[in-house]
Protein backbone atom coordinates (compact mmCIF):
# COMPACT_ATOMS: atom_id res chain seq x y z
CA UNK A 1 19.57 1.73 6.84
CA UNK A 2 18.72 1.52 3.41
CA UNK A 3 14.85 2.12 2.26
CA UNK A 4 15.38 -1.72 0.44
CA UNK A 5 15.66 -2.61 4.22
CA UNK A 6 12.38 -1.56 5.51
CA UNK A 7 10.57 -4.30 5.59
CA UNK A 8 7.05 -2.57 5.35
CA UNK A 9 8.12 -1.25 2.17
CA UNK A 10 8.72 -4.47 0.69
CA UNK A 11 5.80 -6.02 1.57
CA UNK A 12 3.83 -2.80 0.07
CA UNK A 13 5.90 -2.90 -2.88
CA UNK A 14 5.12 -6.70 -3.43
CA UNK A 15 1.46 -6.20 -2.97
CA UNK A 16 1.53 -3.86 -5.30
CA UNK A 17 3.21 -6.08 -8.34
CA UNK A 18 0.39 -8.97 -7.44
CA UNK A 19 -2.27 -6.68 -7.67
CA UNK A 20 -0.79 -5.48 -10.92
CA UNK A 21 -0.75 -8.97 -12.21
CA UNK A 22 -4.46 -9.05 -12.07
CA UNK A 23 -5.44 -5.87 -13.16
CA UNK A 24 -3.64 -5.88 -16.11
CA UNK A 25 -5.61 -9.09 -17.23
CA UNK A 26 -9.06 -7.13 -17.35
CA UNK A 27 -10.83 -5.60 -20.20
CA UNK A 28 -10.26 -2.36 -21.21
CA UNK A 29 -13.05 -0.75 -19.62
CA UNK A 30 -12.27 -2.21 -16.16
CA UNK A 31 -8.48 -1.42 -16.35
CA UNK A 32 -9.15 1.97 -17.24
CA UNK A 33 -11.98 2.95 -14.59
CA UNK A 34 -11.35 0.68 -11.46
CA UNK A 35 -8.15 -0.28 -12.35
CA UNK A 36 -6.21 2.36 -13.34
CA UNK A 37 -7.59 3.68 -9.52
CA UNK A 38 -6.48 0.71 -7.72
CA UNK A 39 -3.10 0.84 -9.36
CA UNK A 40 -2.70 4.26 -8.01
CA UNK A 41 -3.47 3.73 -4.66
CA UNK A 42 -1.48 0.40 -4.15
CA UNK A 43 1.50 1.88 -6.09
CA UNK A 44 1.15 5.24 -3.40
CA UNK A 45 1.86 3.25 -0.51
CA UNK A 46 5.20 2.23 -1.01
CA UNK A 47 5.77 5.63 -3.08
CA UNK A 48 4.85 7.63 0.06
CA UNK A 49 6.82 5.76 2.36
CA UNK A 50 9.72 5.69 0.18
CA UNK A 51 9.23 9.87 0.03
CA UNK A 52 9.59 10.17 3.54
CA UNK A 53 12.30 7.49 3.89
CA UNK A 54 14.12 10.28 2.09
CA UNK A 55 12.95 13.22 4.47
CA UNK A 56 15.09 13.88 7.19
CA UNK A 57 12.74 15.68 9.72
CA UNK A 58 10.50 12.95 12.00
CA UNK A 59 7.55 15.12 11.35
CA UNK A 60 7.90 14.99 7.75
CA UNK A 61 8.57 10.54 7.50
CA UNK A 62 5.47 10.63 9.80
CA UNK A 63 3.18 12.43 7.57
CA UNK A 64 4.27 10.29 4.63
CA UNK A 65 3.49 7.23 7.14
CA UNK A 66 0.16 8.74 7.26
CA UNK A 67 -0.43 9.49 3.28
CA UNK A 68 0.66 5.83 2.97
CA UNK A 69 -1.98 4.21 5.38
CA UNK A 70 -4.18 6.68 4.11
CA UNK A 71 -3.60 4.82 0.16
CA UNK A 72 -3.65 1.75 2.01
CA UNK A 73 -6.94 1.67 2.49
CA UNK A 74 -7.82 3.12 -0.20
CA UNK A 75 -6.61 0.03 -1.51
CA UNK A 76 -8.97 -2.16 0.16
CA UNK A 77 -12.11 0.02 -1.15
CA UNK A 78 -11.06 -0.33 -4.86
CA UNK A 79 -10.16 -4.27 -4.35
CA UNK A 80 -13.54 -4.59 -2.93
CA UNK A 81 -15.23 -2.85 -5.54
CA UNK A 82 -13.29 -5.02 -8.16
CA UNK A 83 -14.53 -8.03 -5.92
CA UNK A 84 -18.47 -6.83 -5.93
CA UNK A 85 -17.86 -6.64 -9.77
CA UNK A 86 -16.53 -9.87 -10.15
CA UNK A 87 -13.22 -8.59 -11.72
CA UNK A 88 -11.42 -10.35 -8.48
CA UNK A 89 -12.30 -13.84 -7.00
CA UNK A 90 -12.86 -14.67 -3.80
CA UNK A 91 -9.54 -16.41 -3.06
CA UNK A 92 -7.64 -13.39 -4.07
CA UNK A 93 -9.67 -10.89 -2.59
CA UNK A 94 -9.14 -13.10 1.30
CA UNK A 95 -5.88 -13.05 0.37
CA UNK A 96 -5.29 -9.48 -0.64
CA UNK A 97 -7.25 -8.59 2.62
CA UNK A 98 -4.99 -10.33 4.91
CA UNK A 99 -2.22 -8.97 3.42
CA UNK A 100 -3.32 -5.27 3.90
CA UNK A 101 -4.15 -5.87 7.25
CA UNK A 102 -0.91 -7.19 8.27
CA UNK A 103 0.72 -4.29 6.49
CA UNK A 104 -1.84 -1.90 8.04
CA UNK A 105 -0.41 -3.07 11.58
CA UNK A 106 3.45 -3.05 10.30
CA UNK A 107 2.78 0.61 8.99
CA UNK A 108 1.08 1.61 12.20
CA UNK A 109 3.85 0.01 13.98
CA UNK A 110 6.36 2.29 11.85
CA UNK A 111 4.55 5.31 12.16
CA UNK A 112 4.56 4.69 16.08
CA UNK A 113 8.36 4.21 15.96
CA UNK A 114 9.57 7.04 14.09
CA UNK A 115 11.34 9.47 16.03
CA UNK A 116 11.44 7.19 18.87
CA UNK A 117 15.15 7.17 18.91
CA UNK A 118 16.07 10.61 18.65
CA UNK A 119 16.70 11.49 22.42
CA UNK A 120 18.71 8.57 23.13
């Protein structure tokens, strides 16, 4: 399997271009406090799991599993501090939601799965 394949990191690495779309739209100020940290954290999720994709010890692809939940939702606190500051609207912010939970249960699913397989 290639890491293009993994589905989870697709949908991080998608989030992660929409939410740069919008970010790169505020003020300087904004973009360089809040956003510059949001940028970071969505960008580490699929930058983590791509890391351990590349591991080769289950141990090691499940601690990047963890790093990347961990950015995950450290996602969510910076988007909702952009939405309490009115740099994000309320139909984005719903949106961006849903879509971190639903990769917060595909990632938990991965995590769960790795090293599943290697006893059979």
């Amino acid at each position: 399997m290639k890491l293009e394949e993994l589905n989870i990191y697709n949908l991080a690495m998608k989030l992660g271009e929409r939410i740069w779309d919008i970010v790169k739209g505020w003020d300087y100020y904004s973009r360089d406090t809040l956003g510059k940290q949001l940028i970071r954290a969505i960008d580490s999720v699929a930058a983590n799991l791509s890391e351990g994709f590349g591991r080769y010890h289950f141990k090691e692809v499940k601690n990047f599993g963890y790093y990347s939940r961990g950015s995950l939702y450290e996602t969510k606190t910076w988007l909702t501090k952009a939405h309490n500051r009115a740099l994000i609207g309320d139909d984005d912010y719903r949106d961006f939601l849903k879509e971190i939970n639903n990769i917060g249960v595909k990632l938990n699913n991965y995590i769960k799965s790795i090293g599943k397989n290697k006893t059979e």
